[in-house]
N, C-alpha and C. Protein backbone atom coordinates (compact mmCIF):
# COMPACT_ATOMS: atom_id res chain seq x y z
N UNK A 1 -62.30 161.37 59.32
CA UNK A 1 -61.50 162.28 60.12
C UNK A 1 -61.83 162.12 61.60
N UNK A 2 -61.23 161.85 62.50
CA UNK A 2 -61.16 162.07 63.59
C UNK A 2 -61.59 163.44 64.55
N UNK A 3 -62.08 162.91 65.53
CA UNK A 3 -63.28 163.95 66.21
C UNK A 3 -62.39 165.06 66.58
N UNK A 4 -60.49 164.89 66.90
CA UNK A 4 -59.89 166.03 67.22
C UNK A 4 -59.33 166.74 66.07
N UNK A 5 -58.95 165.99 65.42
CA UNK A 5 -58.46 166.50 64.22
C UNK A 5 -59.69 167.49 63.48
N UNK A 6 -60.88 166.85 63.42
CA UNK A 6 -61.87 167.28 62.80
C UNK A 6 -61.86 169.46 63.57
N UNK A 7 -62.01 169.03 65.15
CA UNK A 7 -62.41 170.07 66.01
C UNK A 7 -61.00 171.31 65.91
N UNK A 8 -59.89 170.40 65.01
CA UNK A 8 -58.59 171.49 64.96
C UNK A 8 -59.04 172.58 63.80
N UNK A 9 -59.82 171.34 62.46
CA UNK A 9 -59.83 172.49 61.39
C UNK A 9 -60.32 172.63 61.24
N UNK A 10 -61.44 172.58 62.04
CA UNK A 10 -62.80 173.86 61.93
C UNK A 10 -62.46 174.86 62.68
N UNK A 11 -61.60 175.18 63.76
CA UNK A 11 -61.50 176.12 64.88
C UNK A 11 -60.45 176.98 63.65
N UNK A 12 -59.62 176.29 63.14
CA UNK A 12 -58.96 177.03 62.12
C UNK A 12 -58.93 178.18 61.38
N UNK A 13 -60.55 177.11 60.46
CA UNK A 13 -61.12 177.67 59.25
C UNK A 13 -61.53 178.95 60.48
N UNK A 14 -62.13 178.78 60.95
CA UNK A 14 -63.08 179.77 61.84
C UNK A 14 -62.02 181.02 61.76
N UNK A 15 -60.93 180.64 62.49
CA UNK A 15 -59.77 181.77 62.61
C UNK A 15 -59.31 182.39 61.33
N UNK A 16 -59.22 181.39 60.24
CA UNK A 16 -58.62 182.21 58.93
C UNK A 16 -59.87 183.11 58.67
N UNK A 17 -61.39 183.01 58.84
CA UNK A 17 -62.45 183.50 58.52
C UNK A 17 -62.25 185.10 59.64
N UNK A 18 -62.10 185.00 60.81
CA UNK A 18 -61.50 185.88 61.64
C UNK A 18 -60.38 186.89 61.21
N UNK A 19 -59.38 186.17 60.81
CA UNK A 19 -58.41 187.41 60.22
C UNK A 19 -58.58 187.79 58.81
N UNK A 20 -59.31 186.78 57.71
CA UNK A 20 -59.88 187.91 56.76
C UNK A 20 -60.60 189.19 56.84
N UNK A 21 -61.26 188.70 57.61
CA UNK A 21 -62.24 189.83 57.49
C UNK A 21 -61.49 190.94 58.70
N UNK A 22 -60.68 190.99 59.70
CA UNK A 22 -60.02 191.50 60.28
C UNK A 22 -59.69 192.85 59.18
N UNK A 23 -58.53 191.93 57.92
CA UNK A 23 -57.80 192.29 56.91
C UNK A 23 -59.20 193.30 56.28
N UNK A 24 -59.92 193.06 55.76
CA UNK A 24 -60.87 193.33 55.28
C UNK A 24 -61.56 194.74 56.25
N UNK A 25 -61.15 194.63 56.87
CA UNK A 25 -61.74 195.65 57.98
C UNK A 25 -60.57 197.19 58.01
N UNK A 26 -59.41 196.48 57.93
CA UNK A 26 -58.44 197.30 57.76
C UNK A 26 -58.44 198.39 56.10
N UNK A 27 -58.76 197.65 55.43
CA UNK A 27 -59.25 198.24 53.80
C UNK A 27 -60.38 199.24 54.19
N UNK A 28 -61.49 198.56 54.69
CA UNK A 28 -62.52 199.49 54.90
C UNK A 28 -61.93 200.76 55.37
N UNK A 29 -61.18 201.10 56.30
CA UNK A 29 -60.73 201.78 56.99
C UNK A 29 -59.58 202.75 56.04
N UNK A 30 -58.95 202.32 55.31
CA UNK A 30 -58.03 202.57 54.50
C UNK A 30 -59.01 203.91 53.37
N UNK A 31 -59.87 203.11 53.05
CA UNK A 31 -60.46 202.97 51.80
C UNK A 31 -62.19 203.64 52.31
N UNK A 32 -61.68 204.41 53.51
CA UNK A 32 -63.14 205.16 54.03
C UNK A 32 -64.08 206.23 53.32
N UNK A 33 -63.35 206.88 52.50
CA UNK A 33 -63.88 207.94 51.62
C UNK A 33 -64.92 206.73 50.52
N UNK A 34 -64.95 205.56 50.22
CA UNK A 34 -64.97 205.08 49.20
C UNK A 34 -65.64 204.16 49.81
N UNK A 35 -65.90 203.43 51.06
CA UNK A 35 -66.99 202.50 51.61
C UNK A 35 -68.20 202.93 52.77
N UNK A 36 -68.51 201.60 53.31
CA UNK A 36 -69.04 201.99 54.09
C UNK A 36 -69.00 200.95 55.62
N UNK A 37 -68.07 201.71 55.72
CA UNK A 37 -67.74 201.11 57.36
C UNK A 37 -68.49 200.39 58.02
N UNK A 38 -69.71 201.06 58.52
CA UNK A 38 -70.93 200.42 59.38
C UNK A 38 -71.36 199.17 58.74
N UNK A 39 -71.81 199.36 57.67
CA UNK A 39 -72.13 198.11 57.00
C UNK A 39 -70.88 197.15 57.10
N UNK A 40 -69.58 197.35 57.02
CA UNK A 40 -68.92 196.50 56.95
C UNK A 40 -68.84 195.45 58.43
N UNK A 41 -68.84 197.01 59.61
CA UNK A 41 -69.22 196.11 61.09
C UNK A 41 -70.33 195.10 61.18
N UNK A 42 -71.71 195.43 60.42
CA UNK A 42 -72.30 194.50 60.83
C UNK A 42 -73.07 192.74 60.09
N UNK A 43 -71.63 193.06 58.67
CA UNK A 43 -71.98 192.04 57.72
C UNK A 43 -71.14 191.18 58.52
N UNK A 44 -69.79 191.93 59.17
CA UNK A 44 -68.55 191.01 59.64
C UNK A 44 -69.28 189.85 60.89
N UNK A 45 -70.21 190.62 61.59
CA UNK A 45 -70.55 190.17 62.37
C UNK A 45 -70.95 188.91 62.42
N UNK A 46 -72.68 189.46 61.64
CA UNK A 46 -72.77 188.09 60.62
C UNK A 46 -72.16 186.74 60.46
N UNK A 47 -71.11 187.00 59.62
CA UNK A 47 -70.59 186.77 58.71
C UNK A 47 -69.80 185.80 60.13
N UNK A 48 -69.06 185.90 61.07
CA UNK A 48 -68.59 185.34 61.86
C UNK A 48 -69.08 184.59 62.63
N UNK A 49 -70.66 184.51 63.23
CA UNK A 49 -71.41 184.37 63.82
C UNK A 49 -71.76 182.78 62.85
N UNK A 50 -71.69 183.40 61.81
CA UNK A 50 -72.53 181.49 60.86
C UNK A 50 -71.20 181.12 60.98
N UNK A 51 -69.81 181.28 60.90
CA UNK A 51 -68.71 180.63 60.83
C UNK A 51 -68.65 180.07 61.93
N UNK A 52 -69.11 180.47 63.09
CA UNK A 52 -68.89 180.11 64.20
C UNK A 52 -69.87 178.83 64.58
N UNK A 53 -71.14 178.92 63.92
CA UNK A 53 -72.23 177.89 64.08
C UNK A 53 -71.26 176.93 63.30
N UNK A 54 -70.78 176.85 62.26
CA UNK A 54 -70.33 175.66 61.16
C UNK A 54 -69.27 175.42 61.87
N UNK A 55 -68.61 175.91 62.85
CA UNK A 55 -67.08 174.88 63.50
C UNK A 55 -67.69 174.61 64.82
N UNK A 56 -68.80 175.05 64.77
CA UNK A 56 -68.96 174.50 66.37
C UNK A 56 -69.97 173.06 66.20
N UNK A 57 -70.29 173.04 64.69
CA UNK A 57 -71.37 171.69 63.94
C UNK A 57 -70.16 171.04 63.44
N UNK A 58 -69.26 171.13 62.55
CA UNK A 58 -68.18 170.21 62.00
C UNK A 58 -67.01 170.12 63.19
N UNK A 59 -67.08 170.69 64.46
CA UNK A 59 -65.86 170.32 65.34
C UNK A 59 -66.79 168.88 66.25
N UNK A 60 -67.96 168.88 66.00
CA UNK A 60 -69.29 168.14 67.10
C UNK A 60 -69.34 167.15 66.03
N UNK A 61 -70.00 167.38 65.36
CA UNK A 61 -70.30 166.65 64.27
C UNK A 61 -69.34 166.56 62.67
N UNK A 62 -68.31 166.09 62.81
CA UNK A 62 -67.67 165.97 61.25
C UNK A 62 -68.27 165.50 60.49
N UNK A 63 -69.14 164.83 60.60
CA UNK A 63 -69.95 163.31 59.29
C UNK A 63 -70.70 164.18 58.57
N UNK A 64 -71.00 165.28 59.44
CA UNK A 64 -72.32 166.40 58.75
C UNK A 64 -72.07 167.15 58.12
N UNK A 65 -72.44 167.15 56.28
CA UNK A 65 -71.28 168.25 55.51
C UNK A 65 -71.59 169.67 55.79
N UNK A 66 -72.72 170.16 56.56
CA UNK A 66 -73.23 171.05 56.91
C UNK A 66 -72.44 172.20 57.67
N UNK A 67 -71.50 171.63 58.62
CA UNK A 67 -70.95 172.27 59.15
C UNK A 67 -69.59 173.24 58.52
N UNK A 68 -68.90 172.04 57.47
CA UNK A 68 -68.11 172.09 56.85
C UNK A 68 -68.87 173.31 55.33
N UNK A 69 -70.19 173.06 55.16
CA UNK A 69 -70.30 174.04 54.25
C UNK A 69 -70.29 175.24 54.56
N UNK A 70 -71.17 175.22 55.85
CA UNK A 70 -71.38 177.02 56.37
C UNK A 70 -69.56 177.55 56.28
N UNK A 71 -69.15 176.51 56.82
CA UNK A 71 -67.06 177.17 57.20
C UNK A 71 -66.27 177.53 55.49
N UNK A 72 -66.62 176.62 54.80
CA UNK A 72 -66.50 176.87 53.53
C UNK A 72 -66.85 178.27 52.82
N UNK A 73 -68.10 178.34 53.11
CA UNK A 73 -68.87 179.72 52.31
C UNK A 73 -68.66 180.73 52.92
N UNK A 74 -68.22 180.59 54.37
CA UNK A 74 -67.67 182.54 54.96
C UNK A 74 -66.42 182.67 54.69
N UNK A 75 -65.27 181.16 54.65
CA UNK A 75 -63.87 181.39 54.67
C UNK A 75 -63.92 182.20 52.97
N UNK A 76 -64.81 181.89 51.86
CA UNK A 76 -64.67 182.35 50.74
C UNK A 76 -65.39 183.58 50.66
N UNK A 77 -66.62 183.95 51.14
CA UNK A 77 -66.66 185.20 51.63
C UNK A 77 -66.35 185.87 52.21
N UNK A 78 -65.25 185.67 53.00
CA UNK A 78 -64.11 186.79 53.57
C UNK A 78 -63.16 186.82 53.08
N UNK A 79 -63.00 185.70 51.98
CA UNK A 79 -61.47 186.47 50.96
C UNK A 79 -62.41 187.31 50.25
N UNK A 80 -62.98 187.17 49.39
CA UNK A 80 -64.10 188.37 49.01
C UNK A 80 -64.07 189.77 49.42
N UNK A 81 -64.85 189.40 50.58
CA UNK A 81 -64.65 191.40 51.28
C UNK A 81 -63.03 191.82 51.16
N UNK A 82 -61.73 190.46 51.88
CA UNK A 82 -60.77 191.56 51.94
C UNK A 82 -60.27 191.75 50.11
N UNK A 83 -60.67 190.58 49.41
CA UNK A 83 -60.31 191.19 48.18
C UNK A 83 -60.65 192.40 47.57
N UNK A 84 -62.00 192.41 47.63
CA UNK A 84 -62.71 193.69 47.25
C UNK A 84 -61.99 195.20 47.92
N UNK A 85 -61.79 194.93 49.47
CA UNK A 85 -61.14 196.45 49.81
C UNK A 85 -59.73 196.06 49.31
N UNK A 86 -59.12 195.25 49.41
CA UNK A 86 -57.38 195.34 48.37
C UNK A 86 -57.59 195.66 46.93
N UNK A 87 -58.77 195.37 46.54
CA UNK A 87 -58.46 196.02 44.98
C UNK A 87 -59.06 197.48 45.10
N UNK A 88 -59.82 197.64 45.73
CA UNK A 88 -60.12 199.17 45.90
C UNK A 88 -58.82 200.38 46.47
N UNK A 89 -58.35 199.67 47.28
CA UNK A 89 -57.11 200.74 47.88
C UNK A 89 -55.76 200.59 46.98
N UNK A 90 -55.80 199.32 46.02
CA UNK A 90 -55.25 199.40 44.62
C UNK A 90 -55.29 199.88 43.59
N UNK A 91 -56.42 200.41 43.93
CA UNK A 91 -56.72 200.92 42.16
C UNK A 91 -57.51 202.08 42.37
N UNK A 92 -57.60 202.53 43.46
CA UNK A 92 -58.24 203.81 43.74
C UNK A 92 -58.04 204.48 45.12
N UNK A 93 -57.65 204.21 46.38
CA UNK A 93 -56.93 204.83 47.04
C UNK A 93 -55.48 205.57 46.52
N UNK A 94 -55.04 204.42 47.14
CA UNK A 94 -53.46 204.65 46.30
C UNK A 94 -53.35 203.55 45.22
N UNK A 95 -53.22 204.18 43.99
CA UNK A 95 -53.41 203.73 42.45
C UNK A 95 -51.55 203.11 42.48
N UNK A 96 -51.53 201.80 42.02
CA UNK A 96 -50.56 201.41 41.57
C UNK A 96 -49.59 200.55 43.14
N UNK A 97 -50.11 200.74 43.79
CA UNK A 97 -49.63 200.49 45.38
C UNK A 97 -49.77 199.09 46.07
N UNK A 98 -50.31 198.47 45.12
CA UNK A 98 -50.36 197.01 45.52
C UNK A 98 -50.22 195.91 44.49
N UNK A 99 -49.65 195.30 44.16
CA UNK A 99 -49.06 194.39 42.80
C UNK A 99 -50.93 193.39 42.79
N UNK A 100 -51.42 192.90 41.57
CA UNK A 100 -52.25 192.43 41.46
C UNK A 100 -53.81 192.90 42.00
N UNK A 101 -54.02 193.88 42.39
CA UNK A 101 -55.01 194.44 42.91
C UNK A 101 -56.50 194.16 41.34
N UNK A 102 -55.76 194.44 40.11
CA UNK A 102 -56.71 194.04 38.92
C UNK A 102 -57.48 192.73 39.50
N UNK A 103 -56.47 191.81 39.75
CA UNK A 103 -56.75 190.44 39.66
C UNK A 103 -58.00 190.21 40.82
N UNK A 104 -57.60 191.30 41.86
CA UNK A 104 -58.16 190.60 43.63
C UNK A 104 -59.92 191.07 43.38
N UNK A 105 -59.71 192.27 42.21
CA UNK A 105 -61.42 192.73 42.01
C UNK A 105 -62.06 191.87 41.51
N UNK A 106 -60.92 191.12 39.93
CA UNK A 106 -62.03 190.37 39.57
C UNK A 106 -62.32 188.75 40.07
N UNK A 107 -61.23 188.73 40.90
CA UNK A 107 -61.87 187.37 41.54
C UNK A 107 -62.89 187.41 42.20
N UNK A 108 -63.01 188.74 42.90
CA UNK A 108 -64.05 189.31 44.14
C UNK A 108 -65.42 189.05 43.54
N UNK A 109 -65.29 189.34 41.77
CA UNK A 109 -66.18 190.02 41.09
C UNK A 109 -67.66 188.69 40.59
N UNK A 110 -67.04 187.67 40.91
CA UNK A 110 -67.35 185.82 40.69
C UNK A 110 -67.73 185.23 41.19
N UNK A 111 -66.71 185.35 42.30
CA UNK A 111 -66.92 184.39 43.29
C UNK A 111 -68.08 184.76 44.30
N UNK A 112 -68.89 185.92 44.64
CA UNK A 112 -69.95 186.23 45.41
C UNK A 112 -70.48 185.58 44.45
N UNK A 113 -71.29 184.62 43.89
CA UNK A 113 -72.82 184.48 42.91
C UNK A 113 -72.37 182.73 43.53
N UNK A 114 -71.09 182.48 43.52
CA UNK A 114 -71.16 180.59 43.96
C UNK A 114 -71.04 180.67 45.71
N UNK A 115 -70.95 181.86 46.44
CA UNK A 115 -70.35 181.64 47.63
C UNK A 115 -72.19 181.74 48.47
N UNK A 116 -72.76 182.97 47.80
CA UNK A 116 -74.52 183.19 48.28
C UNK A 116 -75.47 182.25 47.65
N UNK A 117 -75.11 181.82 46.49
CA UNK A 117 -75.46 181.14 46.02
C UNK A 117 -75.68 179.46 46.57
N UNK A 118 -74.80 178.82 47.17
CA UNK A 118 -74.77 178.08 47.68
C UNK A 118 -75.40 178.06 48.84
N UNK A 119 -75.07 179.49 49.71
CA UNK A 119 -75.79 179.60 51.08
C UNK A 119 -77.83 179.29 50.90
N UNK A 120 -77.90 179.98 50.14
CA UNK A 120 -79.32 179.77 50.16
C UNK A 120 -79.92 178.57 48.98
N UNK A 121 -79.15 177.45 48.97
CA UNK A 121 -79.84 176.97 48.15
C UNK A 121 -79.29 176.11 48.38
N UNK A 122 -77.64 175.30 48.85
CA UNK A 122 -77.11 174.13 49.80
C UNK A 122 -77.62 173.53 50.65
N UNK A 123 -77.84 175.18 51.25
CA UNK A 123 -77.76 174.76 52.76
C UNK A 123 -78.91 174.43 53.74
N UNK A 124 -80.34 175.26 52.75
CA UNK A 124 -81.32 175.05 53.21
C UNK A 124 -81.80 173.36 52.76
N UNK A 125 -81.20 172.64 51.34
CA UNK A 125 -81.42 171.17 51.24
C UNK A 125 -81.07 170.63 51.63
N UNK A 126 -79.86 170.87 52.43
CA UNK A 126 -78.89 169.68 53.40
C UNK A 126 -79.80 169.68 54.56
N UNK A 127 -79.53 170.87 55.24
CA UNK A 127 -80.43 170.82 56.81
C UNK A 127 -81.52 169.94 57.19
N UNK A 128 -81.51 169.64 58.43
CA UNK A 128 -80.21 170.12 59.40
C UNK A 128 -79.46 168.50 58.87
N UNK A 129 -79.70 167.60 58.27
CA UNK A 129 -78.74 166.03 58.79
C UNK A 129 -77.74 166.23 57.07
N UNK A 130 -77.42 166.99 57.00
CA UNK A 130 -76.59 166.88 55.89
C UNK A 130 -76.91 166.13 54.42
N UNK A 131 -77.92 165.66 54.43
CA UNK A 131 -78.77 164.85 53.55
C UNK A 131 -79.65 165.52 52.56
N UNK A 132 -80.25 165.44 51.28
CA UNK A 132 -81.20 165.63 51.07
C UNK A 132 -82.46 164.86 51.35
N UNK A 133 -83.56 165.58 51.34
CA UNK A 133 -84.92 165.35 51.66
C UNK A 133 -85.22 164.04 50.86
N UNK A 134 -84.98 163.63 49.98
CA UNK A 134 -85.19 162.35 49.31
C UNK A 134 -84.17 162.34 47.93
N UNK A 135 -84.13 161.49 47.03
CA UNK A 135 -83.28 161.05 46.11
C UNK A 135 -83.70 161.83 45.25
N UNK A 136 -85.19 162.35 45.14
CA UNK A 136 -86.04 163.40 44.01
C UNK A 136 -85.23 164.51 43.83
N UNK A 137 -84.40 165.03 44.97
CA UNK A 137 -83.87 166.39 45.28
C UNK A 137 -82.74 166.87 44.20
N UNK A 138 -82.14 165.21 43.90
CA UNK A 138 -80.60 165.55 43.74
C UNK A 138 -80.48 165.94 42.24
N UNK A 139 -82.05 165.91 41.34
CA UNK A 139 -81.90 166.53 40.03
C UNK A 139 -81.71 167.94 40.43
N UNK A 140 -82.34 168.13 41.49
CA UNK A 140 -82.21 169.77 41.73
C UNK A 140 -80.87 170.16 42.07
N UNK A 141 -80.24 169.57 42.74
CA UNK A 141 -78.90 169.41 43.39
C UNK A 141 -77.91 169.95 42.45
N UNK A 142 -78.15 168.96 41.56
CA UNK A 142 -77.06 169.02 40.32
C UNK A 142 -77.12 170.54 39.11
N UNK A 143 -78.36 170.69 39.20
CA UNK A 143 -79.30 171.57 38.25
C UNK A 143 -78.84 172.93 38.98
N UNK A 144 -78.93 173.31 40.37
CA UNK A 144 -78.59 174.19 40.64
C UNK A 144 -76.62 174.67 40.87
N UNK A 145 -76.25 173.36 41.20
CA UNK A 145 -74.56 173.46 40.92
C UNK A 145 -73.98 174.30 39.63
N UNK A 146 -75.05 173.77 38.35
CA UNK A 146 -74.38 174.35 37.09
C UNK A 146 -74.83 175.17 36.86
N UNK A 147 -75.99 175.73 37.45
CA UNK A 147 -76.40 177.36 37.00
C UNK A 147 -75.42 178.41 37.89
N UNK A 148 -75.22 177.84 38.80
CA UNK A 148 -74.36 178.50 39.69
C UNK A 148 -72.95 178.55 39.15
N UNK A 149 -72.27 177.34 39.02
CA UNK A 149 -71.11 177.51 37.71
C UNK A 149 -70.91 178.58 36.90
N UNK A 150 -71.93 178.48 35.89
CA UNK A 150 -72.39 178.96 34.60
C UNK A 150 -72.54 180.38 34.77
N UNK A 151 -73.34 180.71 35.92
CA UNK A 151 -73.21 182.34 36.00
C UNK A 151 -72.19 182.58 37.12
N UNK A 152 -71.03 182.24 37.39
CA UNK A 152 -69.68 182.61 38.36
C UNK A 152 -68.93 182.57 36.91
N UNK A 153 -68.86 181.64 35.61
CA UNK A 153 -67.88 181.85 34.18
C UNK A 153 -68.25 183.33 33.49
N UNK A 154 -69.81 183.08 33.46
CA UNK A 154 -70.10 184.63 32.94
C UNK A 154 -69.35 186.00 33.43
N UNK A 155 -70.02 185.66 34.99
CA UNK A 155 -69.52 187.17 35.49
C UNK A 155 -67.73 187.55 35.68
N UNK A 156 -67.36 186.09 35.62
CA UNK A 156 -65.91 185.59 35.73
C UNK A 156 -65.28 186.84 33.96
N UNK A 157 -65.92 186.91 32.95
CA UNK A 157 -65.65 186.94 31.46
C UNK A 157 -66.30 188.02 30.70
N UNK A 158 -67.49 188.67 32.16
CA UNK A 158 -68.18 190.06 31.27
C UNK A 158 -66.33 191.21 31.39
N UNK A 159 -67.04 192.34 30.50
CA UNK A 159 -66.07 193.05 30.42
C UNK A 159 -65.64 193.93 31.31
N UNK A 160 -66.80 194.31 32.51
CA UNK A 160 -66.03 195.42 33.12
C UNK A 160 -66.61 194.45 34.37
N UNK A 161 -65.74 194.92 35.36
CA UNK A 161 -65.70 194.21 36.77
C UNK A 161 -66.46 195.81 37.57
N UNK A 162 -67.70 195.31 38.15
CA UNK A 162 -68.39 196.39 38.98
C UNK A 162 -68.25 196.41 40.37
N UNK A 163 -67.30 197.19 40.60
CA UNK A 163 -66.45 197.49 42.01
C UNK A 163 -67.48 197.98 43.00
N UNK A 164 -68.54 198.85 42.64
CA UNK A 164 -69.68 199.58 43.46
C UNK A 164 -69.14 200.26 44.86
N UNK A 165 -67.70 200.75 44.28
CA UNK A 165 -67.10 200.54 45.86
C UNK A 165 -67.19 202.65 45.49
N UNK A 166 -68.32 203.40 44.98
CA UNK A 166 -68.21 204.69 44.64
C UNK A 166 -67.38 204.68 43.73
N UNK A 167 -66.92 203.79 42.68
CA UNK A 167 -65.66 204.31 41.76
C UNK A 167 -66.12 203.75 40.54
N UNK A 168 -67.35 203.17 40.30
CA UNK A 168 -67.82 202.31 39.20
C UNK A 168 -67.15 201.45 38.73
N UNK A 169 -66.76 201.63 37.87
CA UNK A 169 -66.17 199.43 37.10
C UNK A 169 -64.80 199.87 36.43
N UNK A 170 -64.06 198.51 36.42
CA UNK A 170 -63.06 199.07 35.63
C UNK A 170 -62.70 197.33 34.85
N UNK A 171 -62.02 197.60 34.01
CA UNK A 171 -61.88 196.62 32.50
C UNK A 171 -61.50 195.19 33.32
N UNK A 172 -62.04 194.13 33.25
CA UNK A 172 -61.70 193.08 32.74
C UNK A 172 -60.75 192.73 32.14
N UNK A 173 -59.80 191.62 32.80
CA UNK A 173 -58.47 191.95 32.36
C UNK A 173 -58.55 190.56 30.99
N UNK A 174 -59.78 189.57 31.11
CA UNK A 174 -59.93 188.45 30.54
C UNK A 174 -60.96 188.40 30.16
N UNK A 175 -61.95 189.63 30.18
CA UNK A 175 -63.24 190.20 29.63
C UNK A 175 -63.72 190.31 27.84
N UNK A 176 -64.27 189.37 28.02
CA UNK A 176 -65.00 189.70 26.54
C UNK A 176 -66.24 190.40 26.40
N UNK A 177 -66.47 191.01 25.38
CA UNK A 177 -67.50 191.54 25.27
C UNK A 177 -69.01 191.25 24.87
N UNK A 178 -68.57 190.08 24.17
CA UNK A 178 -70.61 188.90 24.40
C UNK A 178 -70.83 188.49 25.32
N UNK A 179 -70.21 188.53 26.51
CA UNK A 179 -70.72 188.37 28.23
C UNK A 179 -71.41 189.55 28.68
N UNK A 180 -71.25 190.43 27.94
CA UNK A 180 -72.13 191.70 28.83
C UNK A 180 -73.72 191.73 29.05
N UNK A 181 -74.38 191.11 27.92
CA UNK A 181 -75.78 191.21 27.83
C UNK A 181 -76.00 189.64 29.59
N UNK A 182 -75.01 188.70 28.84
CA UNK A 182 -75.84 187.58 29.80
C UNK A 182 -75.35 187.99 31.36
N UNK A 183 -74.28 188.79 31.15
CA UNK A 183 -73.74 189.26 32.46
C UNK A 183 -74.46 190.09 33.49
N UNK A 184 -75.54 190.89 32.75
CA UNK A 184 -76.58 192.05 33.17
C UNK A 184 -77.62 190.93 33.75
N UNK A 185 -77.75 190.10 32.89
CA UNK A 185 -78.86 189.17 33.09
C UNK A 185 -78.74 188.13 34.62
N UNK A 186 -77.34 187.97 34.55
CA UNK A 186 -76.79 187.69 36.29
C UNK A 186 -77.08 188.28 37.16
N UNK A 187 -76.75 189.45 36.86
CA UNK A 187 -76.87 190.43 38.36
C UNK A 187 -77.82 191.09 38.29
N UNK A 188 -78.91 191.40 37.39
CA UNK A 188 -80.37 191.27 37.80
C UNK A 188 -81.08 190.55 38.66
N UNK A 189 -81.21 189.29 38.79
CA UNK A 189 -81.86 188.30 40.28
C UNK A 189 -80.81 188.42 40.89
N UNK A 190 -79.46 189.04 40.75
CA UNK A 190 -78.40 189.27 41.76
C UNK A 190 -77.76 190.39 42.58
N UNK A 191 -79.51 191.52 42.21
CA UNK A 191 -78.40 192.92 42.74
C UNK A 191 -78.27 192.53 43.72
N UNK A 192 -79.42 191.97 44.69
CA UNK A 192 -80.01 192.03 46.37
C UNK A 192 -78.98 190.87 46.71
N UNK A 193 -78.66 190.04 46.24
CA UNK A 193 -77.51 189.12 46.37
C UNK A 193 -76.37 189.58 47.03
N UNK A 194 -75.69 191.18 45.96
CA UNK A 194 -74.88 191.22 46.03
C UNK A 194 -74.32 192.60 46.63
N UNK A 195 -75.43 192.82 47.07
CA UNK A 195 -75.24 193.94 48.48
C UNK A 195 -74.48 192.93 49.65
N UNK A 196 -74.40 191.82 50.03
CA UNK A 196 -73.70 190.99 50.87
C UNK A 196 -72.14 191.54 51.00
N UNK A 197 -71.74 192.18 50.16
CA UNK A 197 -70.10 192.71 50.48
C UNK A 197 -70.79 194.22 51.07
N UNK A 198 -69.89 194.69 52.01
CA UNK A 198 -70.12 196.15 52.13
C UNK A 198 -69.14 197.31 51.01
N UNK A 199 -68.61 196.78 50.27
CA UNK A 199 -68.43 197.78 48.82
C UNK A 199 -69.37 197.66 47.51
N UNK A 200 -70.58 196.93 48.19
CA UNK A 200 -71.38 197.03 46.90
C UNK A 200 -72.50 197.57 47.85
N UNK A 201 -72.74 198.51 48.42
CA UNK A 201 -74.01 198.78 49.02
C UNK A 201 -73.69 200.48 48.87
């Protein structure tokens, strides 16, 4: 990719990462009895701040997947947050008021365990030259890809989707019920994980 082309779609990603969470900000707001605002100001922050390091590394540097991962993992953690407040002001603000709101929780409900998941465990082996530390690494590489998989199918398939947004859980629309035990077993090394949205805190 070319150094301008490269510097277009990272400034992009950056911007779609910008008006999610914008969107996402607007829910909070919507959906105030039921979150928590402050927290949401200062995850966004965050949360924009590494987006901003990863297009200002993949607009400089394209070759480096580094840059491109950090832009990756907030653009999917800010569909996240705004999913999470669209299924909340769906299914519990105003109930029935947004077509698919089931769906936006439980995608919400998954995809945090591959999006943090990656952050702390990608990104610290790439750094900083996009490389791993030696060829030894890449059993780990691989090893950690499918646990990460493996528990995003689980939590993807337990039965109740845990909104934590003050309204507790509601059914799984593709939820079985022998995911629940290994599902608990996820979000055990994953509560502290998954305080990262401000509707789970």
């Amino acid at each position: 990719m070319k150094d301008r082309s490269a510097a277009w779609v990272a400034w992009t990603l950056w911007g779609a990462v910008a008006c999610l969470l914008a969107l996402a900000g607007v829910f909070a707001a919507l959906n105030a009895s039921l979150t928590e605002p402050l927290s949401y100001i200062l995850l966004s922050v965050d949360f924009l701040a590494v987006a901003f390091i990863g297009a200002l590394v993949a607009a400089r540097q394209p070759a480096n997947p580094i840059g491109w991962l950090l832009l990756g993992i907030m653009v999917v953690m800010s569909v996240v947050f705004a999913g999470d407040g669209y299924a909340v002001y769906g299914l519990y603000t105003r109930p029935g008021s947004l077509p698919g709101s089931l769906w936006a929780a439980w995608a919400s409900g998954w995809l945090w365990v591959i999006v943090i998941g990656s952050f702390l465990t990608f990104v610290p082996l790439l750094f900083p030259t996009g490389r791993l530390p030696s060829p030894r690494w890449r059993l780990l590489g691989w090893l950690t890809g499918a646990f990460l998989a493996s528990a995003a199918c689980v939590l993807a398939l337990r039965p109740q989707i845990d909104l934590e947004a003050r309204v507790g859980a509601v059914r799984n629309p593709i939820g079985i019920d022998p995911m629940a035990d290994l599902a608990r077993w996820v979000d055990g090394p994953g509560a502290a994980l998954s305080s990262s949205s401000p509707w789970r805190l």
